[in-house]
PDB file of N, CA and C in Angstrom:
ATOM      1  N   UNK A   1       8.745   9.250  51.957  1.00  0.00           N
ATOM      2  CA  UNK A   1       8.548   8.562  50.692  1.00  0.00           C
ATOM      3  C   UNK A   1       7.992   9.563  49.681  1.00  0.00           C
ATOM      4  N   UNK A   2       8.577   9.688  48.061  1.00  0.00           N
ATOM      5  CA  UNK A   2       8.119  10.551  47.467  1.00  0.00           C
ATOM      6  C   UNK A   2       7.062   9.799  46.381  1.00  0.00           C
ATOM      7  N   UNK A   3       5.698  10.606  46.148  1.00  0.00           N
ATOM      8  CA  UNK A   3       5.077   9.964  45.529  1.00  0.00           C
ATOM      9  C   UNK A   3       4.678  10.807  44.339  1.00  0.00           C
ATOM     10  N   UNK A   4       4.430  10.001  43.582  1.00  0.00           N
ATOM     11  CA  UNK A   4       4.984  11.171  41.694  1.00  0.00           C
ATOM     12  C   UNK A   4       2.930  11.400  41.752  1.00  0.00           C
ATOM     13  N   UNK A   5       2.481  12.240  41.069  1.00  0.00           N
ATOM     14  CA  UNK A   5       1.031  12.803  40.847  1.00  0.00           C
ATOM     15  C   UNK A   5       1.186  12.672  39.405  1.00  0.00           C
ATOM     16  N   UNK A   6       0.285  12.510  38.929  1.00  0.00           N
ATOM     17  CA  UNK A   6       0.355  12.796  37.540  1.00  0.00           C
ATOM     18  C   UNK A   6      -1.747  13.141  37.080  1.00  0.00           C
ATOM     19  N   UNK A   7      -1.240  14.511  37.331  1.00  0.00           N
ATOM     20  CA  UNK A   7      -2.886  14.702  36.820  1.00  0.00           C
ATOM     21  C   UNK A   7      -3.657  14.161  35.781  1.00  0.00           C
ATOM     22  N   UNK A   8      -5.082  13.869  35.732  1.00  0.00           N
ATOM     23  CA  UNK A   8      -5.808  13.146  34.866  1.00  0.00           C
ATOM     24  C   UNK A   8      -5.316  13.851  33.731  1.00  0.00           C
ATOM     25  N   UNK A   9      -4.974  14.714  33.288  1.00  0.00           N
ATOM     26  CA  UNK A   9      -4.903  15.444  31.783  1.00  0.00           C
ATOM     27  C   UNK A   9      -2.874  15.195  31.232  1.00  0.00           C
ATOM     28  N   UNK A  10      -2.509  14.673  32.120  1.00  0.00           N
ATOM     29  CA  UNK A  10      -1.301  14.523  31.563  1.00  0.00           C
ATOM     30  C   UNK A  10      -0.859  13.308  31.507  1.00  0.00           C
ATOM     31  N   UNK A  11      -0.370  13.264  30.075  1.00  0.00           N
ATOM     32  CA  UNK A  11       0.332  11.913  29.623  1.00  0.00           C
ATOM     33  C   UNK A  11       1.881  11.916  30.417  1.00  0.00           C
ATOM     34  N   UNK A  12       2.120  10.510  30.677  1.00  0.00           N
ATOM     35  CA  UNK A  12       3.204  10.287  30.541  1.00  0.00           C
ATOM     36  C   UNK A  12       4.409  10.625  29.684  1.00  0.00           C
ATOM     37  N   UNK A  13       3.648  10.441  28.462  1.00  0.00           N
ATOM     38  CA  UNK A  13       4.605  10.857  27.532  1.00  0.00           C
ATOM     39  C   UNK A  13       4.630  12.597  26.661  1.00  0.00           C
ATOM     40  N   UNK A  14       2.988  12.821  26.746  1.00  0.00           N
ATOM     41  CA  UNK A  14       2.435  13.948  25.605  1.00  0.00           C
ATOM     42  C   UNK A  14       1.605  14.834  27.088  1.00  0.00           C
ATOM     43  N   UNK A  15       2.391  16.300  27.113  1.00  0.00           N
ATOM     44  CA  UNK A  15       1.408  16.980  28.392  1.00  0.00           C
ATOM     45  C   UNK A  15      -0.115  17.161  27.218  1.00  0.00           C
ATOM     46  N   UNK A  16      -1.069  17.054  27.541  1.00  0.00           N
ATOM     47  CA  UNK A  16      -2.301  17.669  27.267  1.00  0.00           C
ATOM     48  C   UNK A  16      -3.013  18.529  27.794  1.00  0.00           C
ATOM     49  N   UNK A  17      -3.352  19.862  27.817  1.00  0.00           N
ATOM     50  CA  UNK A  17      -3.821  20.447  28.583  1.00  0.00           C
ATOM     51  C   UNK A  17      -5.361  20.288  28.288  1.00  0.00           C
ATOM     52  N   UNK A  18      -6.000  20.859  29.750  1.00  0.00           N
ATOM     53  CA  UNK A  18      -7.429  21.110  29.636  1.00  0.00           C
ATOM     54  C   UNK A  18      -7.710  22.096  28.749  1.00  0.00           C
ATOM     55  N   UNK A  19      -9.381  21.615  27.878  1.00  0.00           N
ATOM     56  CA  UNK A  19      -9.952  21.988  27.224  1.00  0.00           C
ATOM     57  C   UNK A  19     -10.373  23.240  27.652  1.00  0.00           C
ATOM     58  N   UNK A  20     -10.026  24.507  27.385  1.00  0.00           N
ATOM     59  CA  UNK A  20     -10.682  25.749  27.408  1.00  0.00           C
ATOM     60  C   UNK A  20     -12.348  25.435  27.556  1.00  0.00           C
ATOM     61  N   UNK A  21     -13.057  26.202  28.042  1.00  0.00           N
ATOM     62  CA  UNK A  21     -14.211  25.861  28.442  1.00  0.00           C
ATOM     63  C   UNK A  21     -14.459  27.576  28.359  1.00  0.00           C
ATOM     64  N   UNK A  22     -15.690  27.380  27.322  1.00  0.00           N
ATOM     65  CA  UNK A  22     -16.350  29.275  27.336  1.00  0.00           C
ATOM     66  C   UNK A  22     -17.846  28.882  27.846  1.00  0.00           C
ATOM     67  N   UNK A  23     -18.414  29.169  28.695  1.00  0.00           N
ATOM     68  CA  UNK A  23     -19.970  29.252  28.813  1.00  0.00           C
ATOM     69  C   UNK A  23     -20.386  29.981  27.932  1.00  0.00           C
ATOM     70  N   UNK A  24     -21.708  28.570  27.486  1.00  0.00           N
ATOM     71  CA  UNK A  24     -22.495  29.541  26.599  1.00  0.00           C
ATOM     72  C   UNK A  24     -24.032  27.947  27.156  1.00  0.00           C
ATOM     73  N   UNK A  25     -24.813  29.105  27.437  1.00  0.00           N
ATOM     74  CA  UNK A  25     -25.742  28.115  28.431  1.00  0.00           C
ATOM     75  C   UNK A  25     -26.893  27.897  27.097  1.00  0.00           C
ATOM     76  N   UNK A  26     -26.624  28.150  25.756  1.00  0.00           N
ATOM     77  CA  UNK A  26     -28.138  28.265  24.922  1.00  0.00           C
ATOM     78  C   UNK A  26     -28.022  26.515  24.409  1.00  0.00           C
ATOM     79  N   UNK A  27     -29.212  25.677  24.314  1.00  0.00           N
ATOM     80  CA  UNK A  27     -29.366  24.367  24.198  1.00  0.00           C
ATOM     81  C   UNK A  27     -29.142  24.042  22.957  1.00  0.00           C
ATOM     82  N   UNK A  28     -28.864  23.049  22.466  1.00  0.00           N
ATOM     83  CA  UNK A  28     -28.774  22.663  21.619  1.00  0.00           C
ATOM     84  C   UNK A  28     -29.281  22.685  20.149  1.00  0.00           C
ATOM     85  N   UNK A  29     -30.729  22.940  20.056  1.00  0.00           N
ATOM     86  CA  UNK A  29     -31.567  23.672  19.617  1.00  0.00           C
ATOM     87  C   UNK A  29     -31.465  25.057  19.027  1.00  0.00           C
ATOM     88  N   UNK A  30     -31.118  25.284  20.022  1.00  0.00           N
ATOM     89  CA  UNK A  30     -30.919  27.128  19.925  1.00  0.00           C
ATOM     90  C   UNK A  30     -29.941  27.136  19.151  1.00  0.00           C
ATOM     91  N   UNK A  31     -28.603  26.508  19.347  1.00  0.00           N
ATOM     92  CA  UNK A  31     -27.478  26.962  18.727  1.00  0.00           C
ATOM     93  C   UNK A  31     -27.258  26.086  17.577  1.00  0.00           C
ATOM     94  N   UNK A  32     -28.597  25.345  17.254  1.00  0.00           N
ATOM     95  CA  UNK A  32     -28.808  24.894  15.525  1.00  0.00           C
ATOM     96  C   UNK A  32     -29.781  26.142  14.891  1.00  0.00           C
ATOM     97  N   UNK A  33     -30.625  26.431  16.024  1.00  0.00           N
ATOM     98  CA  UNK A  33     -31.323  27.787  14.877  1.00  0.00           C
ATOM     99  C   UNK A  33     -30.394  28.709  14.565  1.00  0.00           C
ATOM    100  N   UNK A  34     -29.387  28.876  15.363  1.00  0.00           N
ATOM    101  CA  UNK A  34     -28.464  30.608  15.274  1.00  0.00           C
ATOM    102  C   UNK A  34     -27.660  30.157  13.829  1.00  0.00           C
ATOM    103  N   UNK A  35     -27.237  28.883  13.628  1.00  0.00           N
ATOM    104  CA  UNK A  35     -26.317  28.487  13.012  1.00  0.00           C
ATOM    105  C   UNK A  35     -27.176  28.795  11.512  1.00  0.00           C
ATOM    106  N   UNK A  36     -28.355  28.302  11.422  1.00  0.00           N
ATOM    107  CA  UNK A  36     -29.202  28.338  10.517  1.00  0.00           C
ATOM    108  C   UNK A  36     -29.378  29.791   9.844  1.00  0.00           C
ATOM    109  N   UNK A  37     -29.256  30.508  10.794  1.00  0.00           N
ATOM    110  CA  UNK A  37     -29.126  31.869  10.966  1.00  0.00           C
ATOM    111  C   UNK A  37     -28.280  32.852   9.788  1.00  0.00           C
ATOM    112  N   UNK A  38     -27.107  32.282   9.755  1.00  0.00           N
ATOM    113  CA  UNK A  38     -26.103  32.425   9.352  1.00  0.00           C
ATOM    114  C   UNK A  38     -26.138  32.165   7.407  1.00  0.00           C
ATOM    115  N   UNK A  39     -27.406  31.410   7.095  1.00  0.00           N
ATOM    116  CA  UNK A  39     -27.415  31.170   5.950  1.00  0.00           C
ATOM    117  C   UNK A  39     -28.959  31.888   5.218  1.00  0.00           C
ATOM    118  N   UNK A  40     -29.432  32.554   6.308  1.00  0.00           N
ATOM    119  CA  UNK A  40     -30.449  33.221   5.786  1.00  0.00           C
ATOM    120  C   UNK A  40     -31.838  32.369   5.233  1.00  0.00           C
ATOM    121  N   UNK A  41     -32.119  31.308   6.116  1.00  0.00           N
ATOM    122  CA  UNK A  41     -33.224  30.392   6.073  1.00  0.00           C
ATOM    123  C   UNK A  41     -34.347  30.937   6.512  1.00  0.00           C
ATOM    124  N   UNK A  42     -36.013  30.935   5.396  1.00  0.00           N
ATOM    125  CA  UNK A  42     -36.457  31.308   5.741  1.00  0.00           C
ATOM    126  C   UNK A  42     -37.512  30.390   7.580  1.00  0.00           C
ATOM    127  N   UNK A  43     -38.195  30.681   7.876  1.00  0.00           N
ATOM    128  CA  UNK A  43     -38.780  30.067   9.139  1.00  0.00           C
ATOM    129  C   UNK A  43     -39.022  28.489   8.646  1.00  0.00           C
ATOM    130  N   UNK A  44     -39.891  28.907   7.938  1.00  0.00           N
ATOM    131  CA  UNK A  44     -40.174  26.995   7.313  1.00  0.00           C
ATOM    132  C   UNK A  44     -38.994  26.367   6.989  1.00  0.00           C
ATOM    133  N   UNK A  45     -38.136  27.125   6.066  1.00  0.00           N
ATOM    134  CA  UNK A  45     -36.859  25.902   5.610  1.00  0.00           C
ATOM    135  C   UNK A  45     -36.134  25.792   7.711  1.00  0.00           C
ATOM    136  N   UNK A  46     -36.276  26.663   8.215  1.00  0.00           N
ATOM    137  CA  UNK A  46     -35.484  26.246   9.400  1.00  0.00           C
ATOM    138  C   UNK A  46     -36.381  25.227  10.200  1.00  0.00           C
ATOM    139  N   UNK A  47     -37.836  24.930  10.292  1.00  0.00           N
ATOM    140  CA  UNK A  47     -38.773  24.111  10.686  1.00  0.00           C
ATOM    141  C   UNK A  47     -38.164  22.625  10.063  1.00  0.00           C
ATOM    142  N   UNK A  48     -37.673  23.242   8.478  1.00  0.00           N
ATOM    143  CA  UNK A  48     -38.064  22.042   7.883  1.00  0.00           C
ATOM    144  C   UNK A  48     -36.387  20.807   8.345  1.00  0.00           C
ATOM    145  N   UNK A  49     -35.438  21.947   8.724  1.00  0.00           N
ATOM    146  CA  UNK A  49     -34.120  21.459   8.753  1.00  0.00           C
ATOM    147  C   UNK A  49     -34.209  21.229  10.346  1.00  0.00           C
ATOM    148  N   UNK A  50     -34.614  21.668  11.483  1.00  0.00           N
ATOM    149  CA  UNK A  50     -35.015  21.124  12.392  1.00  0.00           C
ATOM    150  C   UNK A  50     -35.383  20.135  12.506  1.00  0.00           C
ATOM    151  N   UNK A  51     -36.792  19.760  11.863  1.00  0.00           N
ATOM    152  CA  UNK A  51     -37.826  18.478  12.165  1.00  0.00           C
ATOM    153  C   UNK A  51     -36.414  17.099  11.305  1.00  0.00           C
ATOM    154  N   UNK A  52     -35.703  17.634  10.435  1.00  0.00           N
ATOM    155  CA  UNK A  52     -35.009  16.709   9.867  1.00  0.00           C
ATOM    156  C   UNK A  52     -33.942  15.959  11.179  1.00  0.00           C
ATOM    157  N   UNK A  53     -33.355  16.762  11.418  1.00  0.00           N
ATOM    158  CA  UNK A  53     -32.037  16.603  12.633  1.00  0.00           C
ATOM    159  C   UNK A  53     -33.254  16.259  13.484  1.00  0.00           C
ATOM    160  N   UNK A  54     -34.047  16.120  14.029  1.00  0.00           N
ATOM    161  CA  UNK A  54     -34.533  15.959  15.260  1.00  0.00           C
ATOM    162  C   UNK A  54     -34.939  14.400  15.034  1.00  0.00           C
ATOM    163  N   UNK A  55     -35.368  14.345  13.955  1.00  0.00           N
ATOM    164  CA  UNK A  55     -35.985  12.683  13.116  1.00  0.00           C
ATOM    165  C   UNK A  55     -34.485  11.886  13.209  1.00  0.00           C
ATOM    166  N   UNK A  56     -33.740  12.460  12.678  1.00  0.00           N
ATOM    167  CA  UNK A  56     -32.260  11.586  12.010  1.00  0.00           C
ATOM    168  C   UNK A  56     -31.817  11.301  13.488  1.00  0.00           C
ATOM    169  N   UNK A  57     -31.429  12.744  14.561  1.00  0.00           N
ATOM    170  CA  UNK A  57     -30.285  11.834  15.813  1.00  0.00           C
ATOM    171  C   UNK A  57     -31.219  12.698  16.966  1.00  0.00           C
ATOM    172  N   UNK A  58     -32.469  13.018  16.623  1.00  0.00           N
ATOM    173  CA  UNK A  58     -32.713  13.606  18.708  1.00  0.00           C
ATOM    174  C   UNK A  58     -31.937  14.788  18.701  1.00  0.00           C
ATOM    175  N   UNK A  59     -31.158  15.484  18.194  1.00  0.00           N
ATOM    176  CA  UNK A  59     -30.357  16.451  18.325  1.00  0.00           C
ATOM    177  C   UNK A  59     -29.379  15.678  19.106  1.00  0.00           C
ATOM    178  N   UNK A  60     -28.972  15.083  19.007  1.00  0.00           N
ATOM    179  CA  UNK A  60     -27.651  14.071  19.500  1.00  0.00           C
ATOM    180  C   UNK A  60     -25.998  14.434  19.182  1.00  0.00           C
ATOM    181  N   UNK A  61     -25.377  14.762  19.482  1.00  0.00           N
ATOM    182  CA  UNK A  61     -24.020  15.647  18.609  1.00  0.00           C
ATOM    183  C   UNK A  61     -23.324  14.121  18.017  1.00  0.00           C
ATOM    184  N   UNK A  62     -23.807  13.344  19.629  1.00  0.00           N
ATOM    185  CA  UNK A  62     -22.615  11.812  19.536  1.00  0.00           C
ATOM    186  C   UNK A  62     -23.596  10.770  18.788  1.00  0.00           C
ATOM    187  N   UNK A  63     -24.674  11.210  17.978  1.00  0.00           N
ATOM    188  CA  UNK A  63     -25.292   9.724  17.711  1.00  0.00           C
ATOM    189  C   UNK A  63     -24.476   9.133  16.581  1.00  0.00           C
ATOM    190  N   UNK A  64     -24.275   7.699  16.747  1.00  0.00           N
ATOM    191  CA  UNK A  64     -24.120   7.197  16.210  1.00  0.00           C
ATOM    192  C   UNK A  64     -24.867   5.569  15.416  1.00  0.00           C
ATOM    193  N   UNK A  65     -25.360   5.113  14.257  1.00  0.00           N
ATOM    194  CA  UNK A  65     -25.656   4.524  13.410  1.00  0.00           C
ATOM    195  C   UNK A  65     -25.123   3.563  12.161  1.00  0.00           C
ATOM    196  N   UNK A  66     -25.435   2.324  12.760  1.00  0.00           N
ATOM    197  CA  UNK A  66     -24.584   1.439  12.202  1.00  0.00           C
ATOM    198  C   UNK A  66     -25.164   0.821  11.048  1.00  0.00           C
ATOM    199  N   UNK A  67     -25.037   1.273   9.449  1.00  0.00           N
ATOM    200  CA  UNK A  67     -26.018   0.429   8.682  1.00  0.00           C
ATOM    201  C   UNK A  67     -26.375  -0.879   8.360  1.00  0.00           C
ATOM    202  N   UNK A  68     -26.911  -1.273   7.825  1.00  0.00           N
ATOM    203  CA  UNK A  68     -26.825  -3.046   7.296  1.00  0.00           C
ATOM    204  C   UNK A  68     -25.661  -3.139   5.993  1.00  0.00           C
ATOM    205  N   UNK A  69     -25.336  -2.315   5.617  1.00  0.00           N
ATOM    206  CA  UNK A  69     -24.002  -2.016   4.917  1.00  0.00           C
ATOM    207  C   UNK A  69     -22.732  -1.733   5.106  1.00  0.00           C
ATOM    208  N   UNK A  70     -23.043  -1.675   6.153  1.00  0.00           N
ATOM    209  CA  UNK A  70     -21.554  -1.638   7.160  1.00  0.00           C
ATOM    210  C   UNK A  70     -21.082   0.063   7.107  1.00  0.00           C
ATOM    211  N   UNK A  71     -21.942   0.714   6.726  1.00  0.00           N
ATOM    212  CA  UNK A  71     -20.936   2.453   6.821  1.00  0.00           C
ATOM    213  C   UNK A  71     -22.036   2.557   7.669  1.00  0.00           C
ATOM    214  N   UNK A  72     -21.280   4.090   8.393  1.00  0.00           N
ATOM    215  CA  UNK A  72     -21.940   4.547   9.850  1.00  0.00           C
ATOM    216  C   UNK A  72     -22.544   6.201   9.543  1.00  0.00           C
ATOM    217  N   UNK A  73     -24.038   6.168  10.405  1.00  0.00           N
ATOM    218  CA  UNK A  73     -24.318   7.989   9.994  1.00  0.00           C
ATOM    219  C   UNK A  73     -23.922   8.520  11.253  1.00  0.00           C
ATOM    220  N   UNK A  74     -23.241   9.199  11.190  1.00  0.00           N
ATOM    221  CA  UNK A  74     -22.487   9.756  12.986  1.00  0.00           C
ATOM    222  C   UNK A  74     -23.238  11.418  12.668  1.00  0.00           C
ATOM    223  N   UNK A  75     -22.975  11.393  13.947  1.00  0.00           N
ATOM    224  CA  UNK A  75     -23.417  13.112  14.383  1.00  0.00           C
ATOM    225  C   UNK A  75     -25.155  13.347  14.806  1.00  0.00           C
ATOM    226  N   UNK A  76     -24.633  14.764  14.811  1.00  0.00           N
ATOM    227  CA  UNK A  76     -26.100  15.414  14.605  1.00  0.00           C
ATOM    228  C   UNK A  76     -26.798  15.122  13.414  1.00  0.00           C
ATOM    229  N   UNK A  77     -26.309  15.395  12.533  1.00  0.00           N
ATOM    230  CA  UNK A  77     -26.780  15.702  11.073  1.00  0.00           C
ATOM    231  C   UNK A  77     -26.405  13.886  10.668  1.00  0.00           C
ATOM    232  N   UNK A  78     -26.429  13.006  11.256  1.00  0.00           N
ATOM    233  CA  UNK A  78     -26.130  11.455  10.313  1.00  0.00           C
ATOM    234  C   UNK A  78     -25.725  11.791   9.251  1.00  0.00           C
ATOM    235  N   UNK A  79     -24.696  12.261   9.188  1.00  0.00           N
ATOM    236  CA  UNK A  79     -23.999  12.190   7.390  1.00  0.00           C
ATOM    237  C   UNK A  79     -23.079  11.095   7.663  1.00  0.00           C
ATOM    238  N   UNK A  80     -23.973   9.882   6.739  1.00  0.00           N
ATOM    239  CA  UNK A  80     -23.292   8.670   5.995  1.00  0.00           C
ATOM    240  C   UNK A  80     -21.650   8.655   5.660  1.00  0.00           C
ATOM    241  N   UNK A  81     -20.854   7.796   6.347  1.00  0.00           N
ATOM    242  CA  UNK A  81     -19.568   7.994   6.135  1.00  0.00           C
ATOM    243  C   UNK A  81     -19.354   7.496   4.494  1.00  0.00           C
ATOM    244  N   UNK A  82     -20.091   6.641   3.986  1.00  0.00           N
ATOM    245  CA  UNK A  82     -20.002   6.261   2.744  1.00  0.00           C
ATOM    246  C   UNK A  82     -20.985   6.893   1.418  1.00  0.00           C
ATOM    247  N   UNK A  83     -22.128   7.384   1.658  1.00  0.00           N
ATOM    248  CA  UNK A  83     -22.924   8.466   0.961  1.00  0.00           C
ATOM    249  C   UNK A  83     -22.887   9.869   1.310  1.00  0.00           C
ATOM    250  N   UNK A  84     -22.429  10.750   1.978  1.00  0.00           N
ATOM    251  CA  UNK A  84     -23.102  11.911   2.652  1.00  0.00           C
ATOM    252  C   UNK A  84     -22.812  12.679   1.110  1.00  0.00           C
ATOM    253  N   UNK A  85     -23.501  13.887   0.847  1.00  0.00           N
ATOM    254  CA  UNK A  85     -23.880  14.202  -0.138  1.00  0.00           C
ATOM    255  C   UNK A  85     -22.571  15.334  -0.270  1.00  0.00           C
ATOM    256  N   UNK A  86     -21.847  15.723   0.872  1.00  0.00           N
ATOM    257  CA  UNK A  86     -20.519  16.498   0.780  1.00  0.00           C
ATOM    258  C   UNK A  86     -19.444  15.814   1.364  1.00  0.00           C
ATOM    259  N   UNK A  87     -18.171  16.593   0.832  1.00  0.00           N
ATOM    260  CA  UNK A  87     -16.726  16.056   2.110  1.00  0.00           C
ATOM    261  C   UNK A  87     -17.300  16.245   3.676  1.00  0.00           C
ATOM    262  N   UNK A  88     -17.199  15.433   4.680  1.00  0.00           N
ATOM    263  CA  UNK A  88     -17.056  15.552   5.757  1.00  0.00           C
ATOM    264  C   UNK A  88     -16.093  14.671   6.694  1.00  0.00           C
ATOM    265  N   UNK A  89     -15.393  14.988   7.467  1.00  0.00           N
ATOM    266  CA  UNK A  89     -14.814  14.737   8.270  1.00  0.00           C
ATOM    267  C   UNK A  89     -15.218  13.981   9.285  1.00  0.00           C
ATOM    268  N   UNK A  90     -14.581  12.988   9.963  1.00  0.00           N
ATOM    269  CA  UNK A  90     -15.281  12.046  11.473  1.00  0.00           C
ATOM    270  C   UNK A  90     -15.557  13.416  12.391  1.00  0.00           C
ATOM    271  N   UNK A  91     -14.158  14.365  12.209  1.00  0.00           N
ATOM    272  CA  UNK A  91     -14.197  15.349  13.587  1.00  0.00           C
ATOM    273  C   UNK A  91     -15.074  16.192  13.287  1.00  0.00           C
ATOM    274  N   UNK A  92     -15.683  16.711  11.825  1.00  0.00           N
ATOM    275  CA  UNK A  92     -16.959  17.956  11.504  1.00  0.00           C
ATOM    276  C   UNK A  92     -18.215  16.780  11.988  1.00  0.00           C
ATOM    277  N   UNK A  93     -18.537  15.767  11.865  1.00  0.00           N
ATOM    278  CA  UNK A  93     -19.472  15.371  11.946  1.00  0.00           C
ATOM    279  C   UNK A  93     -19.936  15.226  13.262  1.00  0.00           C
ATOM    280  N   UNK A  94     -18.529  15.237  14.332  1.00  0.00           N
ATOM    281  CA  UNK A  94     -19.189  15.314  15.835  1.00  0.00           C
ATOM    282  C   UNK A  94     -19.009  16.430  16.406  1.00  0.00           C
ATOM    283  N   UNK A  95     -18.827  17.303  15.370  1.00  0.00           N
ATOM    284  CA  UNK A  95     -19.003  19.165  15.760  1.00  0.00           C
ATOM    285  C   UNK A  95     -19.795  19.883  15.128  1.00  0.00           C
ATOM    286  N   UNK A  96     -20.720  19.998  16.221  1.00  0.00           N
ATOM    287  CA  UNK A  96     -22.140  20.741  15.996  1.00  0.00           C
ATOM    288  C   UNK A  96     -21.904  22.134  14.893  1.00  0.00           C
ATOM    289  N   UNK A  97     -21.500  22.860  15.312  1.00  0.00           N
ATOM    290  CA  UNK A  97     -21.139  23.972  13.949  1.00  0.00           C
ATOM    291  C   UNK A  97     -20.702  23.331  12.675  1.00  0.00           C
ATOM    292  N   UNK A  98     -19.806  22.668  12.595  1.00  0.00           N
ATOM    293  CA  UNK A  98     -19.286  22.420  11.409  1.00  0.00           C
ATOM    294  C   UNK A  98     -20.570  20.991  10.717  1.00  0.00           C
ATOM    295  N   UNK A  99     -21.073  20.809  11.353  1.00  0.00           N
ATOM    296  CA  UNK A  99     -21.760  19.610  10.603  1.00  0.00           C
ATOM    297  C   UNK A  99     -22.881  19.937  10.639  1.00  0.00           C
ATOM    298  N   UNK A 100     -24.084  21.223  11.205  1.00  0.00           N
ATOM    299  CA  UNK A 100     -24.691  21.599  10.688  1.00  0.00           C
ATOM    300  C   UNK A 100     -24.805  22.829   9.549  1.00  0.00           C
ATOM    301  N   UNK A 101     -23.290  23.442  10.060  1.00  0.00           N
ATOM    302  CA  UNK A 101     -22.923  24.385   8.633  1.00  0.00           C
ATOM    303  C   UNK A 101     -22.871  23.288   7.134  1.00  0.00           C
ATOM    304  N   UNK A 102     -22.172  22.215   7.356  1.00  0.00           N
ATOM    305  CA  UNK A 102     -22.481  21.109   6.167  1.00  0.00           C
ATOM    306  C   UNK A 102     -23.886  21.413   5.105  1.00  0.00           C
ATOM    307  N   UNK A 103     -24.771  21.199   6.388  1.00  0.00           N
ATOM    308  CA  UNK A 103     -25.971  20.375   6.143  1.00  0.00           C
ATOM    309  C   UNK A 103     -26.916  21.848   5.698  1.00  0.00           C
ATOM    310  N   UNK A 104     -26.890  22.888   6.280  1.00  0.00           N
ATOM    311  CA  UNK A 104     -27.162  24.301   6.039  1.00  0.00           C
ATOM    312  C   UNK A 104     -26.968  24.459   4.825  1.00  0.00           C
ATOM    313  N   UNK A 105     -25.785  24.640   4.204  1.00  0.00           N
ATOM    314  CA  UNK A 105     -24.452  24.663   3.092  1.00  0.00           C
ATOM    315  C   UNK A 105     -25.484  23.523   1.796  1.00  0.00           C
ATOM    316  N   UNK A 106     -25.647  22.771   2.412  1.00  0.00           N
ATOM    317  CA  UNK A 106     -25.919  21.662   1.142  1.00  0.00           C
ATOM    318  C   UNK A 106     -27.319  22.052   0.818  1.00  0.00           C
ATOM    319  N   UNK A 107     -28.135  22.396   1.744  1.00  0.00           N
ATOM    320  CA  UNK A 107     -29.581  22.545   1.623  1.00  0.00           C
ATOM    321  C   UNK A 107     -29.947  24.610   0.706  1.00  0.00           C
ATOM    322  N   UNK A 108     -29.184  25.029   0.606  1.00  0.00           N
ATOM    323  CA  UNK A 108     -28.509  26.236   0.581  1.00  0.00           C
ATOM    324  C   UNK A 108     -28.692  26.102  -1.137  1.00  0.00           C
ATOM    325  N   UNK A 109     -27.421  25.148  -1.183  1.00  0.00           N
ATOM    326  CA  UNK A 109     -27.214  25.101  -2.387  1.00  0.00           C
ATOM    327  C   UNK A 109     -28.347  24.552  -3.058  1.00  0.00           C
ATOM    328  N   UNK A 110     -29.037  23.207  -2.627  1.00  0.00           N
ATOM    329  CA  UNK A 110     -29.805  22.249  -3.219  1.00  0.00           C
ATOM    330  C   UNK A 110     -31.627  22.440  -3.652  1.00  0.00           C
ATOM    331  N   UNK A 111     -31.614  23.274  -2.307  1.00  0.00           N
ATOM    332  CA  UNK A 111     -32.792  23.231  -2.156  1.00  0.00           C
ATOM    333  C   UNK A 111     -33.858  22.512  -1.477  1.00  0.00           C
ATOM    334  N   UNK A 112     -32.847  21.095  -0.961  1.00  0.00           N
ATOM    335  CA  UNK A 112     -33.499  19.994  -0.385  1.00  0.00           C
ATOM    336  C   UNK A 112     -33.049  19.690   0.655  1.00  0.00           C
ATOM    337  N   UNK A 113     -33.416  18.332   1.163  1.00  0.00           N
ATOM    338  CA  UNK A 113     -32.650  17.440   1.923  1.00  0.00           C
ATOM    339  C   UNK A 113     -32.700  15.867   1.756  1.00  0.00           C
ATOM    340  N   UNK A 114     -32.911  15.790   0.868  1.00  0.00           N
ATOM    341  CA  UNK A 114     -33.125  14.081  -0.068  1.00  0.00           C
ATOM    342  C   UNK A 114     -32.259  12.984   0.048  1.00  0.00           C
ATOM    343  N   UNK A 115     -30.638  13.633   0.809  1.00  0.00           N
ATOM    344  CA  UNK A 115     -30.187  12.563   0.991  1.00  0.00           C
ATOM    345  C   UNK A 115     -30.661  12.038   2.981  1.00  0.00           C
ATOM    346  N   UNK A 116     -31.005  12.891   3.113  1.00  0.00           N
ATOM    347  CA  UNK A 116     -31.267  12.141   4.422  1.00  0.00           C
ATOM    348  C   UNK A 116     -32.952  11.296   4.299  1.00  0.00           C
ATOM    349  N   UNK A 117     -32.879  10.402   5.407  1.00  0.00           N
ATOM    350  CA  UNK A 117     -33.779   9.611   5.412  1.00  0.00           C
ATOM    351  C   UNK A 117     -35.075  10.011   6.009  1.00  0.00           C
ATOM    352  N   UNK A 118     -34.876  10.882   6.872  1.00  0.00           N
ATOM    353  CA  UNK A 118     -36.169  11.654   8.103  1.00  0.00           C
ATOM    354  C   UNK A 118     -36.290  12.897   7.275  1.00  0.00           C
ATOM    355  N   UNK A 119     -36.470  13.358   5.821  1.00  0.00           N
ATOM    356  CA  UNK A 119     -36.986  14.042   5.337  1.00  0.00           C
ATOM    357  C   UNK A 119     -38.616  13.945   5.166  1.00  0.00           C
ATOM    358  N   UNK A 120     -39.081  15.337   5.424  1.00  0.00           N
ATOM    359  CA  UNK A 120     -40.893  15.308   5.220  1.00  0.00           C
ATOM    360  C   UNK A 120     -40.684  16.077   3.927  1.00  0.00           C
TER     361      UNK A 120
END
């Protein structure tokens, strides 16, 4: 009797391959300071953009937040699908680089972080 396999990663219809996978063992944390890095923050503004993300999602990549207004703050960085203070994407907002480069980027420019809510 022949019996057909069809590995977890392949569609019936669409092959999908597995996700490339690079080790990189630095936590979550870490690879929001490096990112921070990148924009030339001094220690405090990186304290200050830390303590923010840590208030808004736990450092959470997947949090998600459902308002009493019906729009959602997804990600690390909760950028408001209906306020966030730049363009963002569903897929930048649950990718740690791109949605703290956002939030880097805006604070960069601004000086602040006023649209989020867990600002000190």
């Amino acid at each position: 009797m022949w019996m057909s396999y069809t590995p977890e990663y392949v569609s019936a219809e669409v092959y999908v391959p597995k996700p490339v996978v690079v080790e990189d063992n630095r936590s979550i944390k870490e690879k929001v300071w490096n990112i921070m890095d990148e924009y030339e923050l001094s220690f405090d503004e990186k304290i200050y953009m830390m303590t923010t993300i840590d208030c808004e999602s736990s450092f959470d990549i997947y949090a998600v937040n459902k308002n009493k207004n019906g729009s959602y703050d997804l990600g690390i960085t909760q950028a408001n699908t209906a306020t966030a203070p730049y363009e963002i994407s569903r897929a930048c907002s649950f990718d740690l680089y791109c949605s703290v480069r956002k939030m880097a980027s805006y604070y960069k420019e601004k000086g602040n972080l006023r649209p989020w809510v867990c600002t000190w």
